[in-house]
Structures are given as C-alpha cells and as structure tokens.
Protein backbone atom coordinates (compact mmCIF):
# COMPACT_ATOMS: atom_id res chain seq x y z
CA UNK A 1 125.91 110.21 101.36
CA UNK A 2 124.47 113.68 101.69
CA UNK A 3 121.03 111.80 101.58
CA UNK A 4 121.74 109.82 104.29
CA UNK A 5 122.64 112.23 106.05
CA UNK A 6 119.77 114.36 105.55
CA UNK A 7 117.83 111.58 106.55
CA UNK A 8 119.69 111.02 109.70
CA UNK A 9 119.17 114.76 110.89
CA UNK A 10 115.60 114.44 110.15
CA UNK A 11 115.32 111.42 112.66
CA UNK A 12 117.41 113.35 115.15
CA UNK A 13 115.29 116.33 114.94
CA UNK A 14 112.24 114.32 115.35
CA UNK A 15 109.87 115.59 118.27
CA UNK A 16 106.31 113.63 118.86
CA UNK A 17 105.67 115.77 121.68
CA UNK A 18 105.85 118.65 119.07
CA UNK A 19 103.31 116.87 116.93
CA UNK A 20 100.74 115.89 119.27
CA UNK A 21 100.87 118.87 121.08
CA UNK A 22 100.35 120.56 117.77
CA UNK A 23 97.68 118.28 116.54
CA UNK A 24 95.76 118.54 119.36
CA UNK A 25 94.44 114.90 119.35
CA UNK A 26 94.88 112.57 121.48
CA UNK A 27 96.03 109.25 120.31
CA UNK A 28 96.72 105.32 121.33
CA UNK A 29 99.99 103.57 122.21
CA UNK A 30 99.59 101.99 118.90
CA UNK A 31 98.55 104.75 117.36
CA UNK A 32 102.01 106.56 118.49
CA UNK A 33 104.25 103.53 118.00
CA UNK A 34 103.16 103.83 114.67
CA UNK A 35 103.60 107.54 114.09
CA UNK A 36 107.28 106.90 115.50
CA UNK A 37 108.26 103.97 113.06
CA UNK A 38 106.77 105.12 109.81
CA UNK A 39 106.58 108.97 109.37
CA UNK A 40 110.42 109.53 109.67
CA UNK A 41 111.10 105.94 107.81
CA UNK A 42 108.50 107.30 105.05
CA UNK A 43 110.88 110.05 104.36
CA UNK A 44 113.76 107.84 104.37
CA UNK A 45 112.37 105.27 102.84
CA UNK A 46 114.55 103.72 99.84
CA UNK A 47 116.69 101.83 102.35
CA UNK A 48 115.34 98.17 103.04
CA UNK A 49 118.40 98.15 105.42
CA UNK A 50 116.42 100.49 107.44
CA UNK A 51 113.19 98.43 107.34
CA UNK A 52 114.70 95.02 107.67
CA UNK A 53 117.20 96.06 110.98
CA UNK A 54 113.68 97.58 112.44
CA UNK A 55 112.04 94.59 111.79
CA UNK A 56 114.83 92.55 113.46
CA UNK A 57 114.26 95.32 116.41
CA UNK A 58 110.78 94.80 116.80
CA UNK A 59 110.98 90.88 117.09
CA UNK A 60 112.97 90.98 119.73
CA UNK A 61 110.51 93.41 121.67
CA UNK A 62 107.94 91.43 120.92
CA UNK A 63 109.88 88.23 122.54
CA UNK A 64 110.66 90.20 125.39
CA UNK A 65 107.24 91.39 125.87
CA UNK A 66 105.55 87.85 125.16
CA UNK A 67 107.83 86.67 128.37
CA UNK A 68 106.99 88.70 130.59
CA UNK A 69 103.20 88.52 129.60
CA UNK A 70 102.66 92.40 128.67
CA UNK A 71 100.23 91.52 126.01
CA UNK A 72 99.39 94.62 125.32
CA UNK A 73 102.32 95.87 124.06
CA UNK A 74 103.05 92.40 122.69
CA UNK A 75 99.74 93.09 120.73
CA UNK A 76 100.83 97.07 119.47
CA UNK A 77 104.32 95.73 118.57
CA UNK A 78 102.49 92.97 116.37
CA UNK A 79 100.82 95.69 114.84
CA UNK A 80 103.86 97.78 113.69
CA UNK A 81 105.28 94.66 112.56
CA UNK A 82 102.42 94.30 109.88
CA UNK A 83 102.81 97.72 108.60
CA UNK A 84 106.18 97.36 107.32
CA UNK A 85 106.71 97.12 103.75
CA UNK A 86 108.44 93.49 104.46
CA UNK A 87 106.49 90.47 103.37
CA UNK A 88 108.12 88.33 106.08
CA UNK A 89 107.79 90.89 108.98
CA UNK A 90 104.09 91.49 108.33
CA UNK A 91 103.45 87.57 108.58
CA UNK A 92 105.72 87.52 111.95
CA UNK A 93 103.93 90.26 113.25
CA UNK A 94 100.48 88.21 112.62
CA UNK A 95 101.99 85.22 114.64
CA UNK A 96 102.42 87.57 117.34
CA UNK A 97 99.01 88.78 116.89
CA UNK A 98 97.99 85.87 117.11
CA UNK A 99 99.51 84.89 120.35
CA UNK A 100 98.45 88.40 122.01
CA UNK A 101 94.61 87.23 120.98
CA UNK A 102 95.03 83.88 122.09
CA UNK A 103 96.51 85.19 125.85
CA UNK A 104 93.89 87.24 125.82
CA UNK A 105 91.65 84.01 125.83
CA UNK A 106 90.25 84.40 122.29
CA UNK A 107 91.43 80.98 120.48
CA UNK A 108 88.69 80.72 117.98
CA UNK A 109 90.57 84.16 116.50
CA UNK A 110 93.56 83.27 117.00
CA UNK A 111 93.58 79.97 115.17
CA UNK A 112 93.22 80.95 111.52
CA UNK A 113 95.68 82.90 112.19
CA UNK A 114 98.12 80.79 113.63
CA UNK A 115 97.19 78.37 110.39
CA UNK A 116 98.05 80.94 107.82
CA UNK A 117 100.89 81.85 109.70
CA UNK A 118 102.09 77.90 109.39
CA UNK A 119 101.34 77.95 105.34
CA UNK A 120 103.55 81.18 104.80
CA UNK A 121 105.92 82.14 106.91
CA UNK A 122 109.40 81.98 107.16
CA UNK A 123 110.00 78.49 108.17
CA UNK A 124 111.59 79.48 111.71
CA UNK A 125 108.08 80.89 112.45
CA UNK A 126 105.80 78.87 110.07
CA UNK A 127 107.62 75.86 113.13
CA UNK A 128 106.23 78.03 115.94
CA UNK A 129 103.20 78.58 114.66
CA UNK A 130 102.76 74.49 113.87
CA UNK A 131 104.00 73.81 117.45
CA UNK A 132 101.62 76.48 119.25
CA UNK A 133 98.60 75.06 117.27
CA UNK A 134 99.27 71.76 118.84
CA UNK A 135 99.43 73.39 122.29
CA UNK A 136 96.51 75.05 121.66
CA UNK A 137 94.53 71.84 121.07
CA UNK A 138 96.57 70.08 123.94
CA UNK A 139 95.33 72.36 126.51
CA UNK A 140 91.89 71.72 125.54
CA UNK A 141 92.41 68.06 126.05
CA UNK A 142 92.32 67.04 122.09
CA UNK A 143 95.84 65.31 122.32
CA UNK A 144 95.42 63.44 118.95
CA UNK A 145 95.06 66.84 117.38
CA UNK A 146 98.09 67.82 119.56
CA UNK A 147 100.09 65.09 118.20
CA UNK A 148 99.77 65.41 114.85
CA UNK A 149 101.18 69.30 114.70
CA UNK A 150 103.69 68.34 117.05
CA UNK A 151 105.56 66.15 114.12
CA UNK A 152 104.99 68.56 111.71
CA UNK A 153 106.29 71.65 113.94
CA UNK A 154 109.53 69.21 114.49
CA UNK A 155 110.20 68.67 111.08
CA UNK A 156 109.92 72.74 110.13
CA UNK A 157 112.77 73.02 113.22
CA UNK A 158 115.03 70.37 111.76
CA UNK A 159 118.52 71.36 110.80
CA UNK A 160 117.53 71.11 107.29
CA UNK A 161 114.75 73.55 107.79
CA UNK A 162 116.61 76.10 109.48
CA UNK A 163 117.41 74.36 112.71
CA UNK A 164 114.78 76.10 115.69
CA UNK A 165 116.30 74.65 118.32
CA UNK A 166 113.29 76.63 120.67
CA UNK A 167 110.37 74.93 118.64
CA UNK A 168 112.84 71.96 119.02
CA UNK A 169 112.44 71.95 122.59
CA UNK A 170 109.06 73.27 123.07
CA UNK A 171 107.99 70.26 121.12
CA UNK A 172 109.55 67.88 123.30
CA UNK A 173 108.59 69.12 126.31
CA UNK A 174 105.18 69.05 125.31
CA UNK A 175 105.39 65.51 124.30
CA UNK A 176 107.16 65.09 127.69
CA UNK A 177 103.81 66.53 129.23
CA UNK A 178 101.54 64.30 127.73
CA UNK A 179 103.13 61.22 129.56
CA UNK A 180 103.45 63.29 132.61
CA UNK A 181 99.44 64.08 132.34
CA UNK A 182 98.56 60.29 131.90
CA UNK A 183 100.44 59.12 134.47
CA UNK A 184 104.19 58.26 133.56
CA UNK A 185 105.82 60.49 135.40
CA UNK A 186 108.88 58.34 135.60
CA UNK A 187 109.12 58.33 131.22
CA UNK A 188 108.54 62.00 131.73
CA UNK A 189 110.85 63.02 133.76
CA UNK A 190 113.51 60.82 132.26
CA UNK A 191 112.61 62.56 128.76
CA UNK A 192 112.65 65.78 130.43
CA UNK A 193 116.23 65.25 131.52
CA UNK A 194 117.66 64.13 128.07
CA UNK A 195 116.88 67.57 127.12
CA UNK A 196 118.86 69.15 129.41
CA UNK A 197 121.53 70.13 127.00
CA UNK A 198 118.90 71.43 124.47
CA UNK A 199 117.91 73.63 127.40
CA UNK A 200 121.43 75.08 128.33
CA UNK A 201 121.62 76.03 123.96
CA UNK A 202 118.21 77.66 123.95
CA UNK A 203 118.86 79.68 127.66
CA UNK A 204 121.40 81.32 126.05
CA UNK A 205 119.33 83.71 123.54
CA UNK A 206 115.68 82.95 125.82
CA UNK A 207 116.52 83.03 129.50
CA UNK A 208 113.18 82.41 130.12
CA UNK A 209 113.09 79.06 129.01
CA UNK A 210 115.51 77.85 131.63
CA UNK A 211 113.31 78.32 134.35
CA UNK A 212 110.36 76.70 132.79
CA UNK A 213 112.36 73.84 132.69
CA UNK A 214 113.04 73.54 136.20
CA UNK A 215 109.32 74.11 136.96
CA UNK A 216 108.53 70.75 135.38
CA UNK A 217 111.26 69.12 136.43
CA UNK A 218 109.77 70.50 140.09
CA UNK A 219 106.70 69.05 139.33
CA UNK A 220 107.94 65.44 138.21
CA UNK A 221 110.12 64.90 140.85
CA UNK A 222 107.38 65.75 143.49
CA UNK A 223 104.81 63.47 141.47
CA UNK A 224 107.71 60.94 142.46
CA UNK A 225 108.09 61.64 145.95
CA UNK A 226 111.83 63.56 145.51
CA UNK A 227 110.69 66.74 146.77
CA UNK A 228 113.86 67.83 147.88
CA UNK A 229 114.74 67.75 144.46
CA UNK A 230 111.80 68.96 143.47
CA UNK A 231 112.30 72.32 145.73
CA UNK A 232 115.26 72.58 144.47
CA UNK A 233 113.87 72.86 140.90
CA UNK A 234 111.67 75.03 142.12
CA UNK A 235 113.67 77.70 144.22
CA UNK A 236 115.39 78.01 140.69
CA UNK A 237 112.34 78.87 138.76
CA UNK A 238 110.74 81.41 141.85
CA UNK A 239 113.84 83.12 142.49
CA UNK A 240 114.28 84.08 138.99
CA UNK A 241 113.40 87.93 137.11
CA UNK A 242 110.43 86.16 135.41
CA UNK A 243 108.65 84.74 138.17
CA UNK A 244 106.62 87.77 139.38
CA UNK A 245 104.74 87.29 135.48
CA UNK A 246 105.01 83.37 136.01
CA UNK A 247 102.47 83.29 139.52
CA UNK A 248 101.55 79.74 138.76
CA UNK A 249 105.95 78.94 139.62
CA UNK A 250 104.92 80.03 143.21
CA UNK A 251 101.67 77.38 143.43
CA UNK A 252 104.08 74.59 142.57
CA UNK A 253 106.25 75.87 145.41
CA UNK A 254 103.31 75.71 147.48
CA UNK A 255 101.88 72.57 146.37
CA UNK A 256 105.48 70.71 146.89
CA UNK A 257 104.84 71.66 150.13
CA UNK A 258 101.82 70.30 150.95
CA UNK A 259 102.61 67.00 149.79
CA UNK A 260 105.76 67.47 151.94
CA UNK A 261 103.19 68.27 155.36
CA UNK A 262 101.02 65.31 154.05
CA UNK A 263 103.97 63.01 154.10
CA UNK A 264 105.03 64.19 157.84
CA UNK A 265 101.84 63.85 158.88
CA UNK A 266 101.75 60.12 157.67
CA UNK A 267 105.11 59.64 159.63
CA UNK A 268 103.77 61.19 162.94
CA UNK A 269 100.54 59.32 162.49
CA UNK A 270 102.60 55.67 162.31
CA UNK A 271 105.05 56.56 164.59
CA UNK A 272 102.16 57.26 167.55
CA UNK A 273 99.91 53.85 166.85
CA UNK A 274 98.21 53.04 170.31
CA UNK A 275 97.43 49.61 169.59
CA UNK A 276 100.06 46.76 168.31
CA UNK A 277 96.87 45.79 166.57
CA UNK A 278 96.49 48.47 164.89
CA UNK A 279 99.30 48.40 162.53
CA UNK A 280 97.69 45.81 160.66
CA UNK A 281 94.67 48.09 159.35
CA UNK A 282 95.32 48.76 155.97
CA UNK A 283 95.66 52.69 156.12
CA UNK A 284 92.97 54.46 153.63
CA UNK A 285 94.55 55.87 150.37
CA UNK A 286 95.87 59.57 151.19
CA UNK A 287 94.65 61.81 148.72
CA UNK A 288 97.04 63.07 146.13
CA UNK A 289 97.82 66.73 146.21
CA UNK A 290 98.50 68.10 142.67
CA UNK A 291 100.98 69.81 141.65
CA UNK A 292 100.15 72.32 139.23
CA UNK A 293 101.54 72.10 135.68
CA UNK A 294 102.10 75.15 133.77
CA UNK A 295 102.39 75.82 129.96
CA UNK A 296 104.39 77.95 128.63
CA UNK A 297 104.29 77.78 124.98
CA UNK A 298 101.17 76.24 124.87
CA UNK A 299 100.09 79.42 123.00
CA UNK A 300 103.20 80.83 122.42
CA UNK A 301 104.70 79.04 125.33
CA UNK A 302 104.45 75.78 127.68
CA UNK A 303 106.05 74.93 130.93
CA UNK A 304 109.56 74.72 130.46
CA UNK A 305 113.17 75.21 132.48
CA UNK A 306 118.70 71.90 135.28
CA UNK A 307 122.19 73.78 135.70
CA UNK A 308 122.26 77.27 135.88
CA UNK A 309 122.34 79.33 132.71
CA UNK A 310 125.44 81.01 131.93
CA UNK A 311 123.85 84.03 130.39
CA UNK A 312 120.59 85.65 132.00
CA UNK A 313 118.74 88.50 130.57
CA UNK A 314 116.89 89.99 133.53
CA UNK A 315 113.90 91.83 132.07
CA UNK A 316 112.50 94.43 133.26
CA UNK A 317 108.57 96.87 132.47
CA UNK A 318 110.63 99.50 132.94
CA UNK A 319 110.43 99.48 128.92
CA UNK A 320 107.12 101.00 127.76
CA UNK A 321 106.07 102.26 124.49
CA UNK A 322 107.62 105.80 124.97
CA UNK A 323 111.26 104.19 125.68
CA UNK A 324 110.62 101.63 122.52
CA UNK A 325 110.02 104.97 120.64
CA UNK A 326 112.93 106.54 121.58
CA UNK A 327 115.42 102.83 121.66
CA UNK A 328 114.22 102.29 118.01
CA UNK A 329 114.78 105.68 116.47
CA UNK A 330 118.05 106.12 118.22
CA UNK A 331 118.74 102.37 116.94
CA UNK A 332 118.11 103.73 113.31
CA UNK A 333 119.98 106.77 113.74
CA UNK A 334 123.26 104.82 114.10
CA UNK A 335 122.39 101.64 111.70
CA UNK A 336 121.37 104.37 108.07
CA UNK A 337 124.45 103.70 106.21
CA UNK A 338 126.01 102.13 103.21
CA UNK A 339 126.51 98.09 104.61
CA UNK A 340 124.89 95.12 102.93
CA UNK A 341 121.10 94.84 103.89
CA UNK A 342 120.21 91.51 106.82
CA UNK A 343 118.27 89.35 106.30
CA UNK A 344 115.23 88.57 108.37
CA UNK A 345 116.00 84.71 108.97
C-alpha cells in the first residue's frame, strides 16, 4: 500500500516541462511520448497491471488515430507500444507500424512486417495482419494472392479463434469488392447487404466502419442505376465526423452525380428528336462515369459502411501528443492498485 502510494504521488508530481526545460534539449513527439510512459512507469515498475492497462490505452489511440489518418501519431504510438515490457504489446505495436509505413506508401517495408506480425501475434491481430496482407496485394491487382490470405485471415477471426468480428467483415467486404471490380455489381451488392447486421455489431466499438459501408453500398447502387439510393448511401458517409479524413467519400458524391446529369441529358436528348426517323439510329454507347471505390482496410482498412448506428464516437485532432501525455498518466494515476491484472486479448 504505502508503495503504491508512493508511486502514485510520484506520477502526480510529474512535470515534463520541468525536465526539458532543465535539460535544455530539444526533443521529438516520440521522443516525449516516450519520456512520459516509461520514466515514471520505470519507477513503478513491478506492477504488470500498470503495463498491461497502458497497453490496452495505447491500442485504442492508435485505432483512433489510424481512422482518422494521423499517421504520424499512429506511427509514435506504435513506437511506445514496442517499448513496453509486454511480449504481445510490442508485436501489436509492430502491426501498427506497419500500417503507419504502409500509409505512408512504403509496402515493400511494411510487408515483412505485416508477415511476422501474422506468425506471432495474438490471434485477434495475427487475423488483421493476414487480412491487410491480402489487401495489400489486392490493391496492386494480384487478386490470387489476395485470395489466398483472405481464407486464412477468416479462419484466425472465427469464433473458435477468438471471434474478430472486424477482420470478419473486412474480409467480406473485400471479397464483395472483387466481384464489384470485375463487373458483378448485382452479386456485390447483394453480398454487401447480407452483411448488414455484421456492420450494425462492429459500428458499435468502430464507428468508422459504418460509414464505409454506406460508401460502397453508394457506389453499387449507382453502378446499377439506383442513384437515389445511392445518394442516400452517400449523404450518410459525407455527413459523418470522419469524412473530412475520408476526401475520396466526397468524389463518390460527385461522381453519383455526374452519372445522374449524364442520364438527364440522355432524357432531354430523346425527348427533343427532330426527325421521326431518327429514333431508329441506334444511339452510340454513353461512356460510363466511374464511381470511385475506396479501401479502407486495404492496409489497415478498405471501403466499408445501412441503418444508422446506435452508438457514434465522433473523433476529433483535438487530441495531440501533449493531451495523450497527460490522458495516459492521469489514466494510471487512478488504475495503480491492488485488482487482478487484464489481459491484453
């Protein structure tokens, strides 16, 4: 007791400004995310309570900074995450390495990552890593290699394996995307629907996935011509907190509408024929407008997000490294106590 609480009012009585301006040098954002974590949890550091609630703490930063694309704290986060004396974390915080080098276009790096990450890691994240490998290799048009992670990232999210109802769905709706991309949008958008339900379970811990979900389901419908349902989609994915780090929702807003002016145009164009005779031309093929498909976990994420979620999580950058400082220690300062240590999975 009287240790933890000396260890308590050492955290309290913490000051970085005190320490930097006393040092003198000037250091990184990782650098100081470090210095915050480990020199107060090197003095109190018998507890793997503390370590494995801080690991918890930092996964769920790096989540929220993954969605909303901040890769560079995504990548310092990562970091931290390795430095803990936690087998598991250290691995986690390579896959999230990983997908900070691979946003940051790098995918030769990031892959033997990713594939070390899929031989050791706890099997919640060894499925991730599996199922990001295949989107990897689907982006760069090698679907075969695509398809054979996708079964094996499927398997590591069964129930029996822990039940990852995200890699679950991330899975599918890449599979979903591969008919989409040659040409079936109708089995695509039929398979995107079934998962509907899947969708509603994952929104309620990842908000963000909901509105991926409606962006292809935008996209499908206005492949098929149902572009009032395919705005609709849409106006869910662009009015939500993510879309201002999700520019590629706005294009398919835009792109609906252009096939919606193309179609008009058609109608004007038949309904003003001067000639009788003229209706039996055979009308030249209108070119197809595309509508952009986006991937969300396809490196971490794919397109993904119909029904509103009940829960949303609107994120915000208000959050930078300073406030994680402060939101971690203040987290440990109430969780240093005598109860049963978590577990990471």
């Amino acid at each position: 007791m009287q240790n933890t609480a000396k260890t308590s009012r050492f955290l309290i009585d913490f000051s970085f400004e005190r320490e930097l301006a006393d040092s003198g040098i000037a250091v990184s954002r990782s650098k100081l995310l470090q210095l915050a974590v480990m020199s107060p949890l090197a003095y109190a550091a018998s507890s793997r309570q503390v370590f494995n609630g801080l690991a918890k703490r930092l996964i769920q930063l790096a989540e929220h900074f993954f969605g909303l694309r901040d890769i560079d704290s995504l990548r310092e986060v990562s970091l931290v995450l390795q430095t803990l004396p936690i087998a598991e974390a250290q691995i986690i915080g390579q896959y999230y390495r990983a997908l900070a080098i691979r946003r940051n276009g790098d995918i030769n790096e990031s892959l033997p990552l990713l594939e070390a990450v899929g031989d050791g890691a706890p099997m919640a994240y060894r499925a991730r890593a599996l199922q990001t490998l295949g989107a990897i290799y689907h982006t760069q048009g090698r679907v075969d290699e695509a398809l054979r992670f996708y079964p094996e990232a499927r398997r590591a999210a069964s129930p029996e394996n822990g039940c990852d109802l995200l890699t679950t769905l991330l899975v599918d709706q890449e599979i979903a995307c591969i008919k989409s991309e040659m040409g079936d949008h109708r089995g695509a958008l039929a398979d995107y629907e079934k998962l509907s339900p899947l969708v509603q379970m994952v929104s309620r811990q990842n908000p963000l996935y909901f509105y991926f979900y409606h962006n292809e389901l935008a996209v499908e419908f206005a492949e098929l011509g149902r572009l009032d349902e395919a705005e609709a989609a849409c106006e869910i994915a662009i009015n939500s907190p993510f879309a201002p780090a999700y520019p590629e929702w706005s294009e398919t807003r835009d792109e609906i509408n252009a096939k919606r002016q193309s179609a008009s145009s058609s109608v004007v164009a038949f309904n003003h024929v001067p000639e009788a005779d003229q209706l039996e031309q055979t009308e030249p093929e209108r070119q197809r407008v595309p509508v952009r498909v986006t991937a969300s976990h396809r490196v971490g994420f794919k397109k993904d997000a119909v029904q509103r979620a009940r829960v949303l999580v609107a994120p915000s950058r208000a959050i930078v490294l300073p406030g994680i400082i402060e939101s971690i220690l203040n987290w440990m300062c109430k969780r240093i106590g005598s109860r049963a240590p978590p577990t990471l999975s």
